[in-house]
N, C-alpha and C. Protein backbone atom coordinates (compact mmCIF):
# COMPACT_ATOMS: atom_id res chain seq x y z
N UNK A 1 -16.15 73.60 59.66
CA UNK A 1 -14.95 74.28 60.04
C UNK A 1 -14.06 74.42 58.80
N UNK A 2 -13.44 75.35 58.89
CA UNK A 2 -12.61 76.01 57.50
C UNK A 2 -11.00 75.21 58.07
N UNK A 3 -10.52 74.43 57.28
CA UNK A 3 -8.81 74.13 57.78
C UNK A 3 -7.95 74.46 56.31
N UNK A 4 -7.02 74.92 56.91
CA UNK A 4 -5.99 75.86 55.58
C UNK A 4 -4.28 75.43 56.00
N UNK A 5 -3.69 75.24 55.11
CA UNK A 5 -2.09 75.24 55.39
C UNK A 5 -1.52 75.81 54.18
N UNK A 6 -0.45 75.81 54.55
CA UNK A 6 0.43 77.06 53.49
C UNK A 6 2.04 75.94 52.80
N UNK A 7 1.98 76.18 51.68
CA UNK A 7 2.95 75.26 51.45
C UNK A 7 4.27 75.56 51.54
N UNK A 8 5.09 74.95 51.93
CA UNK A 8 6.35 75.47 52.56
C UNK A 8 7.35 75.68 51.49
N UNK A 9 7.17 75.41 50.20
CA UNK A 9 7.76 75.61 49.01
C UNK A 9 7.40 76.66 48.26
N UNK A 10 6.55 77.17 48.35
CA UNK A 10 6.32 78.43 47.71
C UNK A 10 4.64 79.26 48.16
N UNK A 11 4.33 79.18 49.47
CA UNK A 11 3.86 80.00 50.57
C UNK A 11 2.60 79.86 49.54
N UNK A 12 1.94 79.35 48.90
CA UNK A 12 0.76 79.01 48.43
C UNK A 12 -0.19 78.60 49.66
N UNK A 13 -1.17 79.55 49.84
CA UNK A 13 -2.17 78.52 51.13
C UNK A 13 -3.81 77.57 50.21
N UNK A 14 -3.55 76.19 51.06
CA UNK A 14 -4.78 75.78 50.01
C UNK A 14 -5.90 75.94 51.66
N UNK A 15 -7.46 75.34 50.94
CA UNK A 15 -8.02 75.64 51.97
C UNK A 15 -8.89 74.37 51.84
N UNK A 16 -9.89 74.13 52.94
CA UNK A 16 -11.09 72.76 52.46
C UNK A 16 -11.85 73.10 53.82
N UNK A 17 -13.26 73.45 53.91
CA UNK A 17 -14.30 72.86 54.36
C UNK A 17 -13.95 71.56 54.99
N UNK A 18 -14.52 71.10 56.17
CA UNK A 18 -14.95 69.91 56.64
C UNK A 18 -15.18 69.97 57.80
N UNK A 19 -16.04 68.63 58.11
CA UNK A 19 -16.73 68.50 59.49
C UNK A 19 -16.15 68.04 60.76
N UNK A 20 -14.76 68.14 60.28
CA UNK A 20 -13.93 67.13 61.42
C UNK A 20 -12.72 66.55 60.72
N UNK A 21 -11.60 66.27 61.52
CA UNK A 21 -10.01 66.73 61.37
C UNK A 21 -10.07 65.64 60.49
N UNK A 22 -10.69 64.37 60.65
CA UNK A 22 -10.18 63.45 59.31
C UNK A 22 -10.59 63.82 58.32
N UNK A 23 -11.80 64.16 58.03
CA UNK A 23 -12.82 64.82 56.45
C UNK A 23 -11.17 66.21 56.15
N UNK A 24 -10.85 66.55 56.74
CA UNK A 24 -9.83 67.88 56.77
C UNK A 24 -8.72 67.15 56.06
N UNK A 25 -8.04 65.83 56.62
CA UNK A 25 -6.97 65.20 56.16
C UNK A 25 -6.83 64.64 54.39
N UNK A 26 -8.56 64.15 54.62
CA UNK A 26 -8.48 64.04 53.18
C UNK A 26 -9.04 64.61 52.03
N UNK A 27 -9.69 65.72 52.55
CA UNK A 27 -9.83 66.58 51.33
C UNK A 27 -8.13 67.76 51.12
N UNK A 28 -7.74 67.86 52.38
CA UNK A 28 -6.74 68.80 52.04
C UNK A 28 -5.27 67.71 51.70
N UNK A 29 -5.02 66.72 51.48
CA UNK A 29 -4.71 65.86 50.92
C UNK A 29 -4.60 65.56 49.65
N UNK A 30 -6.19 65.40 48.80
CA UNK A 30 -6.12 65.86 47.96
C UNK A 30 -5.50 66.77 47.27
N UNK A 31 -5.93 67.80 47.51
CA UNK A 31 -5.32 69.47 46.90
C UNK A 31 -4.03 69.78 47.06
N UNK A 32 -3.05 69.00 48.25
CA UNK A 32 -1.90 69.30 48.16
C UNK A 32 -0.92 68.69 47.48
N UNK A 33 -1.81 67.03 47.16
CA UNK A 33 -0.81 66.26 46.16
C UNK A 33 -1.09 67.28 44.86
N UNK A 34 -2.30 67.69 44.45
CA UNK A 34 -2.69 68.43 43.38
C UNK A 34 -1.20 69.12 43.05
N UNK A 35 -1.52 70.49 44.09
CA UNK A 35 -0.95 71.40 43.96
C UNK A 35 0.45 70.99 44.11
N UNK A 36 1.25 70.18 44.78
CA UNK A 36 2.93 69.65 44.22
C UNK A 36 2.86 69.31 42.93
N UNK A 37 1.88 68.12 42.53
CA UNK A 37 2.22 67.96 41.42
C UNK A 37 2.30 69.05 40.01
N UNK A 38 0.94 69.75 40.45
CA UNK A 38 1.51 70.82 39.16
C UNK A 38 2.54 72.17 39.40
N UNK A 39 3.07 72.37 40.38
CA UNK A 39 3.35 73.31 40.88
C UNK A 39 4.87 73.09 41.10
N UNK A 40 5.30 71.79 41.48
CA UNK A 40 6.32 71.28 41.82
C UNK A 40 6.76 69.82 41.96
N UNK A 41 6.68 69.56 40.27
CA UNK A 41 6.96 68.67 39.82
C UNK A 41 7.99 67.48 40.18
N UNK A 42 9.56 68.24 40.10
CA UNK A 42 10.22 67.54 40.86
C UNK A 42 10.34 67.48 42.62
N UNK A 43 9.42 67.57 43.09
CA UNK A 43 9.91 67.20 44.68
C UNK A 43 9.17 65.83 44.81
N UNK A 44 9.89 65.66 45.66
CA UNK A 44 9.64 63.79 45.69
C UNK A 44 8.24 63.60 46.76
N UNK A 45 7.31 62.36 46.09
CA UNK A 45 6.38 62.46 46.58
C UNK A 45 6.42 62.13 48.12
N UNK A 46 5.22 62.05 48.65
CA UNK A 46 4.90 61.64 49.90
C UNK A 46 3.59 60.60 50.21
N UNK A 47 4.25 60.21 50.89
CA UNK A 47 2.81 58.99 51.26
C UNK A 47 1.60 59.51 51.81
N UNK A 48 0.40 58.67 51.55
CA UNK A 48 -0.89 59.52 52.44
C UNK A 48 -0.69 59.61 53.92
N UNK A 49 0.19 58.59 54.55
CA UNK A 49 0.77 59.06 56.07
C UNK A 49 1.59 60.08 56.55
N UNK A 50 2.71 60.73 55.54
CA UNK A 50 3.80 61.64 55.38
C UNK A 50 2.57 62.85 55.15
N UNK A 51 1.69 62.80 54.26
CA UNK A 51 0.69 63.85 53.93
C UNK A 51 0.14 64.44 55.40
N UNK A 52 -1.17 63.32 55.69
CA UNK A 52 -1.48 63.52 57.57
C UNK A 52 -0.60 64.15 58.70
N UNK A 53 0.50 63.72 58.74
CA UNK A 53 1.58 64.06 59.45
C UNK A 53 1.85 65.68 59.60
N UNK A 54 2.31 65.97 58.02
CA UNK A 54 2.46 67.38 57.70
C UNK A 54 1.56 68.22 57.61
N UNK A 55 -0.29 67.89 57.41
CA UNK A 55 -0.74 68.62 57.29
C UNK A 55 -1.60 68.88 59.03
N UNK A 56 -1.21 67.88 59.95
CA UNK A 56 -1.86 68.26 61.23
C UNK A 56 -0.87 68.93 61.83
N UNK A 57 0.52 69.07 61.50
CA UNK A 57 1.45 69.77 62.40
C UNK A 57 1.17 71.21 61.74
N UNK A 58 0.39 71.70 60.77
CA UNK A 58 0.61 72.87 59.63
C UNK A 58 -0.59 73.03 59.39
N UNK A 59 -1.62 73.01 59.59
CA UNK A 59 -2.60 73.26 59.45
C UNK A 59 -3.43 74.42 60.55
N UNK A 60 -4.37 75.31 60.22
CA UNK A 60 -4.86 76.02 61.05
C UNK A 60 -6.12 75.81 60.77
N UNK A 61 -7.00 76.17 62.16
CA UNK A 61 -8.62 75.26 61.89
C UNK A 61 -9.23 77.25 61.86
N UNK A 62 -10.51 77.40 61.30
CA UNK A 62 -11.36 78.72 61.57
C UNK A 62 -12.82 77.88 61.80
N UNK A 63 -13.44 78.39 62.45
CA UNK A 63 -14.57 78.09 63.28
C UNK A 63 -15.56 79.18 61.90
C-alpha cells in the first residue's frame, strides 16, 4: 500500500511503500524528520510519538 502526507509548512507531499500502518509510521517518519530538517531547520523538533500522531491523523493510504 502507497501512504503519503503533505507537510503543513510548505505543502511538500512525501510518500513510502509499506505493508501495514506501522511499516508506514516508520518509514514515513523517517523522511519527514529528513525533510524538516533540511527544509526547515528552525522548527522545533518532534518526538517519534508527536511524529505517529501527526502522521496517522494526515496521512492518506492508495491501495
Amino acid at each position: 500500500m502507497k501512504y503519503s502526507f503533505t507537510c503543513t509548512l510548505d505543502n511538500v507531499v512525501l510518500s513510502a511503500e509499506a505493508k501495514d500502518d506501522k511499516e508506514a509510521v516508520q518509514k514515513l517518519t523517517v523522511l519527514g524528520k529528513k525533510h524538516v530538517k533540511d527544509a526547515h531547520p528552525a522548527a522545533s523538533p518532534m518526538t517519534d510519538a508527536e511524529w505517529e500522531k501527526f502522521l496517522r491523523a494526515e496521512w492518506k493510504k492508495q491501495k
